[in-house]
N, C-alpha and C. Protein backbone atom coordinates (compact mmCIF):
# COMPACT_ATOMS: atom_id res chain seq x y z
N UNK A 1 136.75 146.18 -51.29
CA UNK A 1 136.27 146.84 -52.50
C UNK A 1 134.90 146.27 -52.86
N UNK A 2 133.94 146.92 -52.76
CA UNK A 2 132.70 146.47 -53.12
C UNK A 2 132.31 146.42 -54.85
N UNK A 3 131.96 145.13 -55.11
CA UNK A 3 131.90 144.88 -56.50
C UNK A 3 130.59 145.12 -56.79
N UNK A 4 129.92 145.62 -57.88
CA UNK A 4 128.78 145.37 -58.43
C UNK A 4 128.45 144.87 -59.65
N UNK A 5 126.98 143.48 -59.26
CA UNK A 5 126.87 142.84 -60.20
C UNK A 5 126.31 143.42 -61.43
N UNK A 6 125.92 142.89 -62.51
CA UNK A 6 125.48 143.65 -63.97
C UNK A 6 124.12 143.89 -63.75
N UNK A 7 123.52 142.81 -63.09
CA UNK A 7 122.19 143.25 -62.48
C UNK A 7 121.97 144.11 -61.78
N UNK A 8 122.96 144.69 -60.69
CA UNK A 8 122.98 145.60 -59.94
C UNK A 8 123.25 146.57 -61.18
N UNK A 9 124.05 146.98 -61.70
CA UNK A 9 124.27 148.42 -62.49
C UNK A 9 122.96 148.94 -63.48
N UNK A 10 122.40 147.77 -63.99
CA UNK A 10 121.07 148.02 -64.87
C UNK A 10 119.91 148.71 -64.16
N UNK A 11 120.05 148.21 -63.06
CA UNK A 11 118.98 148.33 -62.17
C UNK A 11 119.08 150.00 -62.13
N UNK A 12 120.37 150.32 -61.42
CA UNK A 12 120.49 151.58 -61.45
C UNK A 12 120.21 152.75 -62.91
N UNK A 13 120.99 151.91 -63.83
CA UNK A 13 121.09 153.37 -64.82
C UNK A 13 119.15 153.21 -65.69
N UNK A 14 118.69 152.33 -65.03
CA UNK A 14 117.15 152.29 -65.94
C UNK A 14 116.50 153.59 -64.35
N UNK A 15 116.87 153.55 -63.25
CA UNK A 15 115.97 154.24 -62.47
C UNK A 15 116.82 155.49 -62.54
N UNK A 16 118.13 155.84 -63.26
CA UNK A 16 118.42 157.03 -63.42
C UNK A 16 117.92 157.79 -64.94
N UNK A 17 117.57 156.95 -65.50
CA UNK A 17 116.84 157.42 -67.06
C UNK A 17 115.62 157.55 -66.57
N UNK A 18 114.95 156.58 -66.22
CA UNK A 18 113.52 157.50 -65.51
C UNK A 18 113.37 158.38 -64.66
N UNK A 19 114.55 158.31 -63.92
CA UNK A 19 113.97 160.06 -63.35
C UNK A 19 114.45 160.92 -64.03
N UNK A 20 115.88 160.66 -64.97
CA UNK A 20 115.71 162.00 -66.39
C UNK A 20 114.57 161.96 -66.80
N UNK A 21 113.46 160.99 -67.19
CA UNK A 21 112.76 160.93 -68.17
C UNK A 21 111.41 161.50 -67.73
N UNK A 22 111.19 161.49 -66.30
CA UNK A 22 110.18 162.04 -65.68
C UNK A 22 110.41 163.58 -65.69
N UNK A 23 111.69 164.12 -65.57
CA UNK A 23 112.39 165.42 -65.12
C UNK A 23 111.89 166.45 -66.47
N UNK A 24 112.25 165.49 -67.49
CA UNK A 24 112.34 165.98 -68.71
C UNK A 24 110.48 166.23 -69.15
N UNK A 25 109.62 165.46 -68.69
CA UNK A 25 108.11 165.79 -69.16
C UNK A 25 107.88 167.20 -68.48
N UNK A 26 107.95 166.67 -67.02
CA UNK A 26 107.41 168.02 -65.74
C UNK A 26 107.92 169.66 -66.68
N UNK A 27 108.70 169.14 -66.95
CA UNK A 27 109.87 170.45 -67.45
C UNK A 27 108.76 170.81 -68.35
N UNK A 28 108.50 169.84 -69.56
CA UNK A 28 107.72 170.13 -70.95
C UNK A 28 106.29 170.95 -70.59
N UNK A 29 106.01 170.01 -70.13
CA UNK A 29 103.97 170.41 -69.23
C UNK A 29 104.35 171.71 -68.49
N UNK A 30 105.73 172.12 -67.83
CA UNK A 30 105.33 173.68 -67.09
C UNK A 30 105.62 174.25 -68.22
N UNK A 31 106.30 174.58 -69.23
CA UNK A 31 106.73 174.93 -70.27
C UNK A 31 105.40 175.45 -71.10
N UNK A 32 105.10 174.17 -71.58
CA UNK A 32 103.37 174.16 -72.57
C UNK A 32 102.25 175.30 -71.16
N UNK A 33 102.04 174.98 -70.29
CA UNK A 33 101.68 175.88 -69.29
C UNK A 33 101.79 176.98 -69.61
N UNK A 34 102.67 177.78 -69.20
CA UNK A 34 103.26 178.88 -69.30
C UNK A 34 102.87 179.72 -70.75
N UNK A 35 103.70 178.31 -72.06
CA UNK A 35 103.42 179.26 -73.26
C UNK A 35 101.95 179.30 -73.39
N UNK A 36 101.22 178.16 -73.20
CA UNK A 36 99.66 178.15 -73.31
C UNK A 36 98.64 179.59 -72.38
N UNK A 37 99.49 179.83 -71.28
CA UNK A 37 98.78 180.56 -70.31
C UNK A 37 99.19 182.25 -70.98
N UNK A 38 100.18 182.37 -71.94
CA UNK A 38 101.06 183.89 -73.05
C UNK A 38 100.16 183.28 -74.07
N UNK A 39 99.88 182.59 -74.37
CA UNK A 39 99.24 182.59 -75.62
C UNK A 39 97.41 183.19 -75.27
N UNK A 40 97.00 182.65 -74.33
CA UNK A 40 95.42 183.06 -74.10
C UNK A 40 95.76 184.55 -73.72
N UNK A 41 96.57 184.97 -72.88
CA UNK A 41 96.36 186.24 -72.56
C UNK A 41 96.80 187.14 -73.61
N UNK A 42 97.35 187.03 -74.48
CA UNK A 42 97.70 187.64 -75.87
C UNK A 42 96.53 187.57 -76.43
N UNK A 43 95.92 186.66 -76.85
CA UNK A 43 94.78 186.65 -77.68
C UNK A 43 93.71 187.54 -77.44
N UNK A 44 93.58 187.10 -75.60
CA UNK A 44 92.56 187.94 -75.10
C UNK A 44 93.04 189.47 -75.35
N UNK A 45 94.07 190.00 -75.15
CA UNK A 45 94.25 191.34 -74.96
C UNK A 45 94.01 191.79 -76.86
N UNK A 46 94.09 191.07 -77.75
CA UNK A 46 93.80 190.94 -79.06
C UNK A 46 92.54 191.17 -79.50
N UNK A 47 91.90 190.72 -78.61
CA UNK A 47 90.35 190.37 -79.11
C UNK A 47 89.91 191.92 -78.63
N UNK A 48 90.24 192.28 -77.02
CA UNK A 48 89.99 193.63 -76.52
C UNK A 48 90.93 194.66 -77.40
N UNK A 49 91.52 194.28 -77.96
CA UNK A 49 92.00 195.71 -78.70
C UNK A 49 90.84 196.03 -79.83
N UNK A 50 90.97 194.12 -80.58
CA UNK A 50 89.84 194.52 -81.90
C UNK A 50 88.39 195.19 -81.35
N UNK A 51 88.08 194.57 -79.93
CA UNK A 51 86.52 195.03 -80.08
C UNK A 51 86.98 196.68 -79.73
N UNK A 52 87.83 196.82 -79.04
CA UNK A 52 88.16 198.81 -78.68
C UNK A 52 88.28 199.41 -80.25
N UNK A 53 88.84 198.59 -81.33
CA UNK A 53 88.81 199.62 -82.55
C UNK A 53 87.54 199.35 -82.92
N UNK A 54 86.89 198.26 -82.91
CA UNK A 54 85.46 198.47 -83.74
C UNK A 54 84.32 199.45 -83.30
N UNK A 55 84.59 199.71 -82.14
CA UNK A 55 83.92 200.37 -81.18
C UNK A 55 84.13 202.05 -81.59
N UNK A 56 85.65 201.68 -81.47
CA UNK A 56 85.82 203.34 -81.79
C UNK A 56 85.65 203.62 -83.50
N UNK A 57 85.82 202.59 -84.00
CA UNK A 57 84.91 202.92 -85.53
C UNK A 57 83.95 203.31 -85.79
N UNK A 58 83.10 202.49 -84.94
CA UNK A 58 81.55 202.51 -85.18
C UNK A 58 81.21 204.09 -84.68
N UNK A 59 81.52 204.48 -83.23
CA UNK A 59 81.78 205.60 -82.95
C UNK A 59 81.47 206.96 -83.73
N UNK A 60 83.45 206.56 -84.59
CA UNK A 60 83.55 207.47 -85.42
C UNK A 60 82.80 207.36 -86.50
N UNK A 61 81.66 206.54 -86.96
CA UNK A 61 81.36 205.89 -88.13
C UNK A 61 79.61 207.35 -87.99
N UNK A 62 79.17 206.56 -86.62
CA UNK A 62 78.06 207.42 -86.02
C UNK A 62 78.32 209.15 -86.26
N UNK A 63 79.16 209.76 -85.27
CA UNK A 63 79.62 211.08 -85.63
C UNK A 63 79.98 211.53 -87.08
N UNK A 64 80.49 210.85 -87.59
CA UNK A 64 81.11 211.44 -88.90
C UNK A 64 79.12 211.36 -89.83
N UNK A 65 78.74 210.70 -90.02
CA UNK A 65 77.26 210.43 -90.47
C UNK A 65 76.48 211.54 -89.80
N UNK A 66 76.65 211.83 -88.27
CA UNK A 66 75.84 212.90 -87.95
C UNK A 66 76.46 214.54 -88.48
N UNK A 67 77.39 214.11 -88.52
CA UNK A 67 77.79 215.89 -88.98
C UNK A 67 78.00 215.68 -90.62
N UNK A 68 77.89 214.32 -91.33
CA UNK A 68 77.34 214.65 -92.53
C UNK A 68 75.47 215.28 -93.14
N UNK A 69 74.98 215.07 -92.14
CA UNK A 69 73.38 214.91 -91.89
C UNK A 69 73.33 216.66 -91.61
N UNK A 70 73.85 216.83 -91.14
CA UNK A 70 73.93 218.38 -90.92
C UNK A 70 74.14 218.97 -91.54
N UNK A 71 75.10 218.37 -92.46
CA UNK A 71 75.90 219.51 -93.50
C UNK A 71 75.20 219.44 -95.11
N UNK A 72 74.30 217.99 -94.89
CA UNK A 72 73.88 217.61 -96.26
C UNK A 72 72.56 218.89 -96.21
N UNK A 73 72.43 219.03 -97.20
CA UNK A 73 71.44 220.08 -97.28
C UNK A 73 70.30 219.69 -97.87
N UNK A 74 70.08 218.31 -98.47
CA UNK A 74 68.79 217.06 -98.83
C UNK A 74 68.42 216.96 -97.23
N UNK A 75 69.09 216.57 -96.59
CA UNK A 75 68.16 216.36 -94.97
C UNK A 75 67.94 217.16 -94.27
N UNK A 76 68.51 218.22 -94.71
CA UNK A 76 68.05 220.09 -93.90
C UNK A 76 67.20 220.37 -94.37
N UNK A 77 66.96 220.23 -95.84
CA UNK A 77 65.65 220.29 -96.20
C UNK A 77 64.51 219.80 -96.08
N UNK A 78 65.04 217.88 -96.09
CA UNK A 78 63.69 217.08 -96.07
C UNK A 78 63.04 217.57 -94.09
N UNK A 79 63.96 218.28 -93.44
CA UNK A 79 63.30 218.45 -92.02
C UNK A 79 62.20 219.43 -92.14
N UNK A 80 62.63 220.28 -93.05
CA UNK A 80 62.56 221.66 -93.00
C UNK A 80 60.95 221.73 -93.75
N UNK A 81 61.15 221.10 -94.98
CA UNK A 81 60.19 219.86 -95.61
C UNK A 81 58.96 219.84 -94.47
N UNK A 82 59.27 218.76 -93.40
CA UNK A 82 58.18 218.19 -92.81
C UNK A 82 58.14 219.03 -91.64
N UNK A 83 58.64 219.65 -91.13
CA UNK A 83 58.49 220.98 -90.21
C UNK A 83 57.05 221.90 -90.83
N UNK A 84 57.62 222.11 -92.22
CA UNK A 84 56.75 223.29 -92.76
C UNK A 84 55.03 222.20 -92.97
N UNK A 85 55.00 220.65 -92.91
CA UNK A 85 53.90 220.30 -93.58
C UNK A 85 53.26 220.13 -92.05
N UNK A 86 53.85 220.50 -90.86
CA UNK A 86 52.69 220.31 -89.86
C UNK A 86 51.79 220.98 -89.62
N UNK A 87 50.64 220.25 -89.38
CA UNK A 87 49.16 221.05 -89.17
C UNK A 87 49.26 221.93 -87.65
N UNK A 88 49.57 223.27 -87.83
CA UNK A 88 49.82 223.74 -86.38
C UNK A 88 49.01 224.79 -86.33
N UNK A 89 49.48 225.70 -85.24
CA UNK A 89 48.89 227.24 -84.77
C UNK A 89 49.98 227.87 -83.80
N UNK A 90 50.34 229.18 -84.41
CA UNK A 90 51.31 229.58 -83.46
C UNK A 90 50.97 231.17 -83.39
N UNK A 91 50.69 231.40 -81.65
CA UNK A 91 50.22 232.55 -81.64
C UNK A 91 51.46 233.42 -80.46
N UNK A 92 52.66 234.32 -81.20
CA UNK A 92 53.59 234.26 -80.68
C UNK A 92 53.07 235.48 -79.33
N UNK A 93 52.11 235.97 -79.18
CA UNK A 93 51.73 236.91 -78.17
C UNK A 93 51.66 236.49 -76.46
N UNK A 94 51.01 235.27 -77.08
CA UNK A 94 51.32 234.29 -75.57
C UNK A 94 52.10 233.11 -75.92
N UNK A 95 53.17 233.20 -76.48
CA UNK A 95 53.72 232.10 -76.68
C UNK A 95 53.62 230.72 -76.65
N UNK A 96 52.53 230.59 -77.53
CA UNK A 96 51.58 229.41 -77.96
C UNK A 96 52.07 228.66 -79.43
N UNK A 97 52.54 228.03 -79.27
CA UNK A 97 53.04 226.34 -80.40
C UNK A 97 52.06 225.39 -80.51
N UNK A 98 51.30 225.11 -81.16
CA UNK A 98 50.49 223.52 -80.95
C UNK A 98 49.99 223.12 -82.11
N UNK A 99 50.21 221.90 -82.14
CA UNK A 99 49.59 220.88 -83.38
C UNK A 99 48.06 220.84 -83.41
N UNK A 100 47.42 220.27 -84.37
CA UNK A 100 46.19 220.73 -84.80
C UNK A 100 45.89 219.33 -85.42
N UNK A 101 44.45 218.85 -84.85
CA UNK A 101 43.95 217.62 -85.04
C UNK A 101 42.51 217.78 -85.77
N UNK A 102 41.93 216.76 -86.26
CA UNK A 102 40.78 216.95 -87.02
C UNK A 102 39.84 216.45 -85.90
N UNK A 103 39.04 216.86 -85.59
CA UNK A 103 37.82 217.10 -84.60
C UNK A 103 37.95 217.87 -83.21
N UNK A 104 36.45 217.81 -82.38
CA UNK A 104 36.94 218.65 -81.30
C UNK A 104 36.36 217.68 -79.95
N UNK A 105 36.02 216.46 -79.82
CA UNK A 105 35.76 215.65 -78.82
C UNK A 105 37.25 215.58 -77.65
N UNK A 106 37.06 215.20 -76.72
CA UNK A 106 37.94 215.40 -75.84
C UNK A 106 39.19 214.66 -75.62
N UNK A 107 39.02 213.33 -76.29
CA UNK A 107 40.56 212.98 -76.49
C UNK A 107 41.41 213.66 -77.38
N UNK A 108 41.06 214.20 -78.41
CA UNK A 108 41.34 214.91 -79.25
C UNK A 108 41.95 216.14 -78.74
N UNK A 109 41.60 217.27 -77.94
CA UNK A 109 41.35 218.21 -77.22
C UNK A 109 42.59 217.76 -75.97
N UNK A 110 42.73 216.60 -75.45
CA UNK A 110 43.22 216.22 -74.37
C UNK A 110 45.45 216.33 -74.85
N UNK A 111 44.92 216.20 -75.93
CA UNK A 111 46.42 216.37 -76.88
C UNK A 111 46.75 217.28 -77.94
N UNK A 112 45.57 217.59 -78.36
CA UNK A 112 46.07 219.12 -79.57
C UNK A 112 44.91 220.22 -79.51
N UNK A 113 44.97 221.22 -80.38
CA UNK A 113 44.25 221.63 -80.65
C UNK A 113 43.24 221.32 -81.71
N UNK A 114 41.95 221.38 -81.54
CA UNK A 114 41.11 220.38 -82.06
C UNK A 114 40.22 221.46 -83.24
N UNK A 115 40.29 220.57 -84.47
CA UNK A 115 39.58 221.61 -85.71
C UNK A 115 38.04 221.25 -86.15
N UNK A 116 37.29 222.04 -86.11
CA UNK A 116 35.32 221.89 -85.99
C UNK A 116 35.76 221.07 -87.22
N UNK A 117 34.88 219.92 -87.39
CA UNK A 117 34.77 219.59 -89.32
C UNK A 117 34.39 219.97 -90.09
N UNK A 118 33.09 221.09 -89.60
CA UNK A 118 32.02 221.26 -90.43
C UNK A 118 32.77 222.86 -91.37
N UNK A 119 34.54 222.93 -90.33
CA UNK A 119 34.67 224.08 -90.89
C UNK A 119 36.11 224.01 -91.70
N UNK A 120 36.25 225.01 -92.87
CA UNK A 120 37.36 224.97 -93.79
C UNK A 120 38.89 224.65 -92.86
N UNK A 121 39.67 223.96 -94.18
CA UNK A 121 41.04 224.10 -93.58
C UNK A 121 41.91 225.19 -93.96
N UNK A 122 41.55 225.65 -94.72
CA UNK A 122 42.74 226.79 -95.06
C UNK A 122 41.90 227.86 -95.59
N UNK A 123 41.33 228.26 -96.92
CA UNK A 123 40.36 229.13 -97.24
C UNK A 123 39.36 229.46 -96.54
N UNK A 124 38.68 230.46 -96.56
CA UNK A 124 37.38 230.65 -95.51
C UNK A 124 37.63 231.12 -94.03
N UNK A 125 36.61 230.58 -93.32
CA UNK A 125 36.66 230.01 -91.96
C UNK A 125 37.15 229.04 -91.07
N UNK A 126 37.85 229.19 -90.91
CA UNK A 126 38.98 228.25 -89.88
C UNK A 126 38.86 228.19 -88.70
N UNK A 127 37.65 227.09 -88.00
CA UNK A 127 37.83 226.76 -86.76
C UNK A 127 38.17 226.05 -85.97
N UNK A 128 38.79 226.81 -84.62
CA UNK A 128 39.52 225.80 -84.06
C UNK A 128 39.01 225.76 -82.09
N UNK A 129 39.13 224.72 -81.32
CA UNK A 129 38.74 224.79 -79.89
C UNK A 129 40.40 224.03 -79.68
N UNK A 130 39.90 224.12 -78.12
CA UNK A 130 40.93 223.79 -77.33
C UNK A 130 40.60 224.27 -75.34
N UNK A 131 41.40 223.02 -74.86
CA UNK A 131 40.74 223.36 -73.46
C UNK A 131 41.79 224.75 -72.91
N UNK A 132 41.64 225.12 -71.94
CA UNK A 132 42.02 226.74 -70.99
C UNK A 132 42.52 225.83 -69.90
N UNK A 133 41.96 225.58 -68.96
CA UNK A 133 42.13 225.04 -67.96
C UNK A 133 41.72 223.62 -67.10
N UNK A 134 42.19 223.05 -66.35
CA UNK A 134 41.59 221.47 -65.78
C UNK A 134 42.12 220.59 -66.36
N UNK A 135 43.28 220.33 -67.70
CA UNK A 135 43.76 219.23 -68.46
C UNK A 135 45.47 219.25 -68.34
N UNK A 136 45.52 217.64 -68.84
CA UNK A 136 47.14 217.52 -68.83
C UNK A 136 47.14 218.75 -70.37
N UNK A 137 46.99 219.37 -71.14
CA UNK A 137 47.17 220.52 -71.95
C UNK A 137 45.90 221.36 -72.12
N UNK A 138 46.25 222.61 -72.17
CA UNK A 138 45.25 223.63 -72.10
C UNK A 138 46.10 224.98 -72.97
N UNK A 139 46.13 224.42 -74.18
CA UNK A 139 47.01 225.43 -75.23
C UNK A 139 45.86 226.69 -75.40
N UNK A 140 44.58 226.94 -75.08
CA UNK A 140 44.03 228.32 -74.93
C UNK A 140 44.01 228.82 -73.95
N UNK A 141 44.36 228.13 -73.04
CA UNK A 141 44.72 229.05 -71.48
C UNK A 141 45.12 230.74 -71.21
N UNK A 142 45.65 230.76 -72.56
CA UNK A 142 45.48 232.65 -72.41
C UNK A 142 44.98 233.31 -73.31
N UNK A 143 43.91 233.02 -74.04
CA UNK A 143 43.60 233.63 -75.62
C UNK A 143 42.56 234.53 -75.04
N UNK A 144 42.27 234.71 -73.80
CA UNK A 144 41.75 235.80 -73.28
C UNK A 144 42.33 237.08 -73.11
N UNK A 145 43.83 236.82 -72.99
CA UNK A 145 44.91 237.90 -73.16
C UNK A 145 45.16 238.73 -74.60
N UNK A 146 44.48 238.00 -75.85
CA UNK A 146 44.63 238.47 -76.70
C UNK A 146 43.77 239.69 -77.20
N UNK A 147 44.21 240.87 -77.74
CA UNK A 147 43.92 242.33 -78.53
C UNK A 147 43.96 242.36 -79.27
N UNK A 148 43.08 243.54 -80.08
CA UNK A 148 42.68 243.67 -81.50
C UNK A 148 44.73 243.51 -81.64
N UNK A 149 45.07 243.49 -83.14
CA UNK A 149 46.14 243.47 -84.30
C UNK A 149 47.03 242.19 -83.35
N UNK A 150 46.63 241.48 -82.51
CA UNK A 150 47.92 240.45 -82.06
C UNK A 150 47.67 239.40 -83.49
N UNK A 151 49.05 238.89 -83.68
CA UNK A 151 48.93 238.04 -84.72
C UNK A 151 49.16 236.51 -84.30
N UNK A 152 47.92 235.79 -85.26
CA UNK A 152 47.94 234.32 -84.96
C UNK A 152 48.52 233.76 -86.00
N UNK A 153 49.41 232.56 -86.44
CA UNK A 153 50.25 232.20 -87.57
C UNK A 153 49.13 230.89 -87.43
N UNK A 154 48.73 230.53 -88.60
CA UNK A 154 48.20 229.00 -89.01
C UNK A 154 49.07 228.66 -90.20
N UNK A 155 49.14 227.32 -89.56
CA UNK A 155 49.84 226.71 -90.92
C UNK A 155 49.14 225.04 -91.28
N UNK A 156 49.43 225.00 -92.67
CA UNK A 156 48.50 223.91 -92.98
C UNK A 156 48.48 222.98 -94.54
N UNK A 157 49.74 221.61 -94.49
CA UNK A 157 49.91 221.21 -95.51
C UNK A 157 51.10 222.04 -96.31
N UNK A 158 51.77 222.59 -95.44
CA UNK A 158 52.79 223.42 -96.26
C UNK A 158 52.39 225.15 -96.67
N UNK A 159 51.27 225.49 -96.64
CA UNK A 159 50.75 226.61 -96.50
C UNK A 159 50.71 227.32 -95.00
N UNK A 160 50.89 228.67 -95.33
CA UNK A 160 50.49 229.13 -93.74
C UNK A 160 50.78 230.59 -93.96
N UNK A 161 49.38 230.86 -93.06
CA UNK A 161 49.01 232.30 -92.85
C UNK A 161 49.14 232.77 -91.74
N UNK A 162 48.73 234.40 -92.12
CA UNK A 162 48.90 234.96 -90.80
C UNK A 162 47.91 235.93 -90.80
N UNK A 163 46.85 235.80 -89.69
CA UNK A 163 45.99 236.50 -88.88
C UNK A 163 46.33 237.05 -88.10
N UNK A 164 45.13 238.83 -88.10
CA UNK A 164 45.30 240.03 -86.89
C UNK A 164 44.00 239.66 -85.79
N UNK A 165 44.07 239.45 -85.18
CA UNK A 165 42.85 239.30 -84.25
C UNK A 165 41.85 241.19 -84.63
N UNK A 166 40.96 240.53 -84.99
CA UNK A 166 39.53 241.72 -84.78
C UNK A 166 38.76 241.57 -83.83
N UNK A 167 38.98 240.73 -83.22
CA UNK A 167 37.62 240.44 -81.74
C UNK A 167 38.12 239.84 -80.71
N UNK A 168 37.82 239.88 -79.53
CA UNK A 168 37.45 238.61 -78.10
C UNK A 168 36.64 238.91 -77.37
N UNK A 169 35.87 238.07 -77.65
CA UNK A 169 34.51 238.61 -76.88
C UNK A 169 33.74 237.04 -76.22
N UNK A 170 32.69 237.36 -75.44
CA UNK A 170 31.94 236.13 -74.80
C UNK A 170 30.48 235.69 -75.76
N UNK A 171 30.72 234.99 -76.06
CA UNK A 171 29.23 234.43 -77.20
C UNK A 171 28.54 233.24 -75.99
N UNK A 172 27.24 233.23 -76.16
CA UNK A 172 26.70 231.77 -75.71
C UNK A 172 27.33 230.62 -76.33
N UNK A 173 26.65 229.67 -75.47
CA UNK A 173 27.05 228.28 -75.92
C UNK A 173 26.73 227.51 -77.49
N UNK A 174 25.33 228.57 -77.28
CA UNK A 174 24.28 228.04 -78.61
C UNK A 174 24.95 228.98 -80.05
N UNK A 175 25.62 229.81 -80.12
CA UNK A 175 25.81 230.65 -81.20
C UNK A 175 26.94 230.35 -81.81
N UNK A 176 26.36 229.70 -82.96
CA UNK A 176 28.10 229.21 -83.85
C UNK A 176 28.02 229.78 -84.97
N UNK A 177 27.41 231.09 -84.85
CA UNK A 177 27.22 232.00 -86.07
C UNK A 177 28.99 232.47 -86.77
N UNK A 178 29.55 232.59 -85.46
CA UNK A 178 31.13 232.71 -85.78
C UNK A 178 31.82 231.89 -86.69
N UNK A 179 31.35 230.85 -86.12
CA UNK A 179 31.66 229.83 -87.50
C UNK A 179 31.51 229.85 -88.26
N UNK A 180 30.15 230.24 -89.05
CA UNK A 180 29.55 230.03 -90.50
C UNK A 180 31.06 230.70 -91.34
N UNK A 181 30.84 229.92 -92.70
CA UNK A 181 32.53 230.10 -93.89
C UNK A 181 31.91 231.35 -93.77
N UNK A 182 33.34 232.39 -94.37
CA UNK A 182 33.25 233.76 -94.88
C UNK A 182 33.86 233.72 -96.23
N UNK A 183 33.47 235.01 -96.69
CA UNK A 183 34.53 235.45 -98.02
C UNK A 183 35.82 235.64 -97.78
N UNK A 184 35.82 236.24 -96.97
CA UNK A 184 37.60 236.70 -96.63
C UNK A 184 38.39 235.24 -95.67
N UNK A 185 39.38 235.18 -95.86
CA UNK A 185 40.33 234.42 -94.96
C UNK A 185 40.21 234.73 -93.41
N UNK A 186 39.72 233.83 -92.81
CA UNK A 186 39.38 234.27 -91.08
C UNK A 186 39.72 232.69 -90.07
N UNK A 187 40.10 233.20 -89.14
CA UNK A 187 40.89 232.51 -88.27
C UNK A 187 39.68 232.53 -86.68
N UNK A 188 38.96 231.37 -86.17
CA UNK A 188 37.67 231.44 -85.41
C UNK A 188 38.74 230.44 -84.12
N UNK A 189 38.78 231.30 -82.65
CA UNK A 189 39.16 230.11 -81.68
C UNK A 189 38.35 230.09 -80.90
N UNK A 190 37.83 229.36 -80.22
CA UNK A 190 36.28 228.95 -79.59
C UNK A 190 37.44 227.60 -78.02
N UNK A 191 36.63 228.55 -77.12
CA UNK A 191 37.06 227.81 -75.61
C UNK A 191 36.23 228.05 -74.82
N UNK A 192 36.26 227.19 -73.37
CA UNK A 192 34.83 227.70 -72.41
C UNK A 192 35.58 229.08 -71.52
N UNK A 193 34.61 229.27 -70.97
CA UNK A 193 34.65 230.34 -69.55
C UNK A 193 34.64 229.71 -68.63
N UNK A 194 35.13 229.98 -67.93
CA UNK A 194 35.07 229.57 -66.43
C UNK A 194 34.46 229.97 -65.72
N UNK A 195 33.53 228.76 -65.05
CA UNK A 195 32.59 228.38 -64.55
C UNK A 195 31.25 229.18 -64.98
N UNK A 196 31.21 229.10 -65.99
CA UNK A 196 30.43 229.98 -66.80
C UNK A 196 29.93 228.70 -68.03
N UNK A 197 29.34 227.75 -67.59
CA UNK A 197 28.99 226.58 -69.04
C UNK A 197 28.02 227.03 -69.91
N UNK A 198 27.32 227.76 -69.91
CA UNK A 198 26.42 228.59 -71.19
C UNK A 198 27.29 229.31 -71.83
N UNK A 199 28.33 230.02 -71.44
CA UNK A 199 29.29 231.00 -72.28
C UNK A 199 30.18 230.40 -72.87
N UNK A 200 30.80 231.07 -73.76
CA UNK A 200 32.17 230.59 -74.31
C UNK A 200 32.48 231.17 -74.91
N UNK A 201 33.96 231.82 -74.94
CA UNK A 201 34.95 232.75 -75.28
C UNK A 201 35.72 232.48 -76.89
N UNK A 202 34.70 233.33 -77.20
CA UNK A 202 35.73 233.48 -79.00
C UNK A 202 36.78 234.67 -79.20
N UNK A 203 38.13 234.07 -80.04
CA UNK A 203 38.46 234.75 -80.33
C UNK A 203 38.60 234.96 -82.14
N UNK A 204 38.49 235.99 -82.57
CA UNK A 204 38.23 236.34 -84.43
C UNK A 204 39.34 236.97 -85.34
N UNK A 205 40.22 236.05 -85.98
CA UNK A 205 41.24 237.34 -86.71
C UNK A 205 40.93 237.03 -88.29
N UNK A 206 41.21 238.11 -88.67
CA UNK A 206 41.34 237.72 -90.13
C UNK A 206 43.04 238.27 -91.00
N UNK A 207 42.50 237.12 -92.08
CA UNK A 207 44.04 236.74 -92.57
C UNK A 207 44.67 238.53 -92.97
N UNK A 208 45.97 238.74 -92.91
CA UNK A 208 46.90 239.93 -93.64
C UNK A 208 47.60 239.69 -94.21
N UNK A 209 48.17 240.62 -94.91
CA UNK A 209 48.82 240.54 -96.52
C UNK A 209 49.94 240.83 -95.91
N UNK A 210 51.02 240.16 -95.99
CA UNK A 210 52.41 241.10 -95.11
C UNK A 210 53.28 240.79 -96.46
């Protein structure tokens, strides 16, 4: 019968509590693991939900604002507003749109239609140039196409008329008699000829009562 001493039994039940006691951490640490590793991926999928609703708020926040903008009739107006205050020329015969700048030098010319200084903006004589051909824009490129009664629309500061063409004809270079102010409301467009540099092509309407 094999006896064991007290030293012998201690020995044992202290190296059987430490390996409970080791058994029992490993256990804890995969445990904390696990819940730690459900806890980040919860959060994360948390955080992606909140940023997916803010997103789709903002979204809906954008749309709902644009189809209030539409419907408000203060910002249909204030467009409508600054639509009507641009300095333009619209000659719907050749389907001509263009903004209207103060002078007629060539940067000027290179982007709008360009207005003489020496001549009225709205009353009077109203002149205007613009290039035909050779530029990144050439908004008179067909005002050679235009006939007596075609109508030119000017608009200007919220005002705007409407001219019948009475003329197109070829004037020299030197004759800006066209220009001089008139009594009546008149509409003057002045462009070159091609290959023709002494000439240059006016066209003349004056304002109608519609």
């Amino acid at each position: 019968m094999v006896r064991y001493t007290t030293r012998y039994v201690n020995l044992v039940s202290f190296i059987i509590t430490l390996l409970i006691f080791i058994i029992t951490i490993n256990a804890r640490i995969t445990l904390n693991r696990i819940n730690y590793g459900t806890l980040i991926s919860i959060l994360l999928k948390r955080d992606s939900v909140l940023v997916e609703l803010k997103s789709n708020n903002f979204n809906q926040d954008t749309e709902d604002k644009n189809v209030e903008n539409q419907n408000n009739p203060k910002t249909n107006n204030l467009e409508t507003k600054e639509e009507k205050n641009k300095w333009k020329i619209m000659i719907p015969e050749i389907s001509l749109e263009a903004e209207i700048s103060e002078g007629t030098s060539k940067e000027i010319m290179d982007k709008f239609v360009g207005h003489f200084e020496e001549t009225t903006k709205i009353s009077g004589n109203v002149g205007l140039a613009a290039h035909n051909r050779g530029y990144a824009v050439n908004y008179f490129a067909n005002i050679k196409q235009l006939k007596e009664n075609d109508k030119i629309i000017y608009q200007y500061n919220g005002e705007q008329k409407t001219y019948s063409v009475i003329e197109n004809k070829i004037i020299k270079d030197t004759d800006w008699s066209l220009l001089e102010n008139t009594k009546d409301n008149r509409i003057t467009l002045i462009t070159c000829v091609e290959n023709e540099p002494e000439y240059r092509r006016c066209v003349q309407a004056k304002e109608t009562k519609e």
